[in-house]
C-alpha atoms as a PDB file:
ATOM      1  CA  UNK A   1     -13.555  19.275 -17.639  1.00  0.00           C
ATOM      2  CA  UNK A   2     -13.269  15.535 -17.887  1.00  0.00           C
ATOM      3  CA  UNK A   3     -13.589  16.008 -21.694  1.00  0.00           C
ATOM      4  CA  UNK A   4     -10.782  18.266 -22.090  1.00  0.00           C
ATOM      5  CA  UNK A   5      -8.379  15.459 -20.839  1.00  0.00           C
ATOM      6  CA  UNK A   6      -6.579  13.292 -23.407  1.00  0.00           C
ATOM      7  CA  UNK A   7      -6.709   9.959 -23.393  1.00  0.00           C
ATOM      8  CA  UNK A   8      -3.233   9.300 -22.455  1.00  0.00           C
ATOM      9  CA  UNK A   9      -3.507  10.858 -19.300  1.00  0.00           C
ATOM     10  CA  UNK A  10      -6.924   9.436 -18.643  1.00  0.00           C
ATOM     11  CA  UNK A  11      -6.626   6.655 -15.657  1.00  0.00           C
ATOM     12  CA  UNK A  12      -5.921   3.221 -16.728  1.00  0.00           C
ATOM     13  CA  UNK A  13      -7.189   1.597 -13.023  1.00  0.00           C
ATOM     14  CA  UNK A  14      -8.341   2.356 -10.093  1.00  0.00           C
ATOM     15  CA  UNK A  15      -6.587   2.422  -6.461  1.00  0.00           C
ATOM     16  CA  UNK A  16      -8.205   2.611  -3.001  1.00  0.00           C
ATOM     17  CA  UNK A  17      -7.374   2.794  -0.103  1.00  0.00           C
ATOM     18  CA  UNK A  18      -9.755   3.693   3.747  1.00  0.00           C
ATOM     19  CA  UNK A  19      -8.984   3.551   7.875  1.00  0.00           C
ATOM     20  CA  UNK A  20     -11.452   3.047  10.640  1.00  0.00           C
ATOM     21  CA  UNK A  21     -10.654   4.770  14.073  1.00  0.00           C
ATOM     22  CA  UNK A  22      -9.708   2.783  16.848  1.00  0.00           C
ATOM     23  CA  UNK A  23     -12.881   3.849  18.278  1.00  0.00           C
ATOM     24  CA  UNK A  24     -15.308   1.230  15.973  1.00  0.00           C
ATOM     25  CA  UNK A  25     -13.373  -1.618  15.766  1.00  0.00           C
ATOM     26  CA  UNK A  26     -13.517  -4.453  18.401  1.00  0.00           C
ATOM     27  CA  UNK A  27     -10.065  -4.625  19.397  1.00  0.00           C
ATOM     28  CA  UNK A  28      -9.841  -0.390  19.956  1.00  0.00           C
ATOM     29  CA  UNK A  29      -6.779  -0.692  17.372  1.00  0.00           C
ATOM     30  CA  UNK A  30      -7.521   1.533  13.664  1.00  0.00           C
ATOM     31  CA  UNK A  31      -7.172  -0.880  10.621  1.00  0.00           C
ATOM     32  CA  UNK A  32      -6.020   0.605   7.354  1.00  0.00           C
ATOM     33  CA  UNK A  33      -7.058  -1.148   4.088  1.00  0.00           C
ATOM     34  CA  UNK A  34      -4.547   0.129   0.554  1.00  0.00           C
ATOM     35  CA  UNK A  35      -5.545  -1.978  -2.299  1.00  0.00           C
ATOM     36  CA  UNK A  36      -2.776  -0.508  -5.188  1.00  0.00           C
ATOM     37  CA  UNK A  37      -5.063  -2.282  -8.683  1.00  0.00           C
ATOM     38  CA  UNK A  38      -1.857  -2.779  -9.871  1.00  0.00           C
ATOM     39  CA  UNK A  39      -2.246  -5.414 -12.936  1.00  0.00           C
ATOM     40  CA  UNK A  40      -0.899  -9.065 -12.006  1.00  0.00           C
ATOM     41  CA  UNK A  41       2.004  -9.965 -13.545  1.00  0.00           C
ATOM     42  CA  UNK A  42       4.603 -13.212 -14.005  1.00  0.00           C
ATOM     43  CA  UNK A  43       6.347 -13.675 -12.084  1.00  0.00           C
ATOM     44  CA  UNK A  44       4.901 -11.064  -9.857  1.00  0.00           C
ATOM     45  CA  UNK A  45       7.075  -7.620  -8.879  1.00  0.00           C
ATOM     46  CA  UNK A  46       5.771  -7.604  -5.366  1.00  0.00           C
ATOM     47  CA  UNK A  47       8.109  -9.073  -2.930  1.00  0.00           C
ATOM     48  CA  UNK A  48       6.986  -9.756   0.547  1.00  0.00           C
ATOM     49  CA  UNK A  49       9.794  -9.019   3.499  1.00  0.00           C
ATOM     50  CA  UNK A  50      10.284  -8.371   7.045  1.00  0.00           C
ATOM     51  CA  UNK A  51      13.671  -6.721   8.162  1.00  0.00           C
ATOM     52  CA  UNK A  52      14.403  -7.438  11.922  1.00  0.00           C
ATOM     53  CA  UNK A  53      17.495  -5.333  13.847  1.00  0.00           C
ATOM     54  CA  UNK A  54      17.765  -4.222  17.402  1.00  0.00           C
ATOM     55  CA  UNK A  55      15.172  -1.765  17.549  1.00  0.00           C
ATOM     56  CA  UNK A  56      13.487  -2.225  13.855  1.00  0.00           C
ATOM     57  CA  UNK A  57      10.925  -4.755  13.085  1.00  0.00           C
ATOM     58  CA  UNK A  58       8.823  -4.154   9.520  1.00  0.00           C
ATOM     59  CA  UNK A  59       6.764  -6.161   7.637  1.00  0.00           C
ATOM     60  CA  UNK A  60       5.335  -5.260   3.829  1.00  0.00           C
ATOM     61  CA  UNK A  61       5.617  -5.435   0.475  1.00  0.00           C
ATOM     62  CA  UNK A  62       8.514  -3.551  -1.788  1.00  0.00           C
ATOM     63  CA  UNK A  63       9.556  -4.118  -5.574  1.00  0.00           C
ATOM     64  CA  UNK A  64      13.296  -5.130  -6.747  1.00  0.00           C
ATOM     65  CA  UNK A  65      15.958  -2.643  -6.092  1.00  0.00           C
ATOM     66  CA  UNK A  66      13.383  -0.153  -3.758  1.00  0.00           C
ATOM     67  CA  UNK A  67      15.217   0.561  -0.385  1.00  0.00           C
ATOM     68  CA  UNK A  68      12.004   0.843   1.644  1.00  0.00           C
ATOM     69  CA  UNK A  69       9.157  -1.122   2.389  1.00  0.00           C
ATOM     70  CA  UNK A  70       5.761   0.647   0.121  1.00  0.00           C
ATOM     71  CA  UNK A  71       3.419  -0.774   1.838  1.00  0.00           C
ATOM     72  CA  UNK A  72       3.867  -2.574   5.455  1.00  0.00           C
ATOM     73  CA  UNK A  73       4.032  -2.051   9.127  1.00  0.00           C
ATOM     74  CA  UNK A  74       5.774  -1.965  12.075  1.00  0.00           C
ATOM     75  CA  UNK A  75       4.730  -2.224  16.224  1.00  0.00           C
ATOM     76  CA  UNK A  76       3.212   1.331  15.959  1.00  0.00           C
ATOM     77  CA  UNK A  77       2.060   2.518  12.501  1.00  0.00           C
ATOM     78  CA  UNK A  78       1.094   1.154   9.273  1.00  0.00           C
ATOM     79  CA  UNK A  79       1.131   2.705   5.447  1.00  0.00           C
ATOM     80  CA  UNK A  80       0.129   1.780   2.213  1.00  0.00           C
ATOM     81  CA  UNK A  81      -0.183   3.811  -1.017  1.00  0.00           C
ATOM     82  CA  UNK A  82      -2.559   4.094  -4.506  1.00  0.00           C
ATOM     83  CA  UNK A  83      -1.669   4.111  -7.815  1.00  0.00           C
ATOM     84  CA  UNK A  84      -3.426   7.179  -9.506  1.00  0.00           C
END
């Protein structure tokens, strides 16, 4: 089937991302690992930020004009993203 697709919809890069349980990691907390491949650029698009409000604390990475966080965290989950 991978024949039949054309080449402009054929993957350019790759994108991972994995999570180990709480259960084998030292600390009993899960980590989750989200590499996005995206190509590096100047000056880069990812911006790094942390919003902090009564009740809100984040932490991530977002791109210009995005109203969320992509990829970040906060005091009880975490969430990243892939490309393809």
């Amino acid at each position: 089937m991978a024949d039949n697709v054309p080449s402009f919809l054929e993957p350019k890069r790759a994108s991972n991302a994995w999570a180990i349980r709480g259960a084998l990691t030292e600390t009993g907390k899960p980590i989750l690992g989200s590499d996005p491949h995206l190509g590096l650029t100047a000056p880069g698009i990812w911006y790094l930020a942390r919003i902090e409000a009564p009740g809100l604390d984040i932490t991530g990475a977002t791109l210009p004009g995005m109203p969320f966080h992509l990829l970040g965290h906060n005091a009880n989950i975490a969430w990243g993203m892939t490309t393809t």
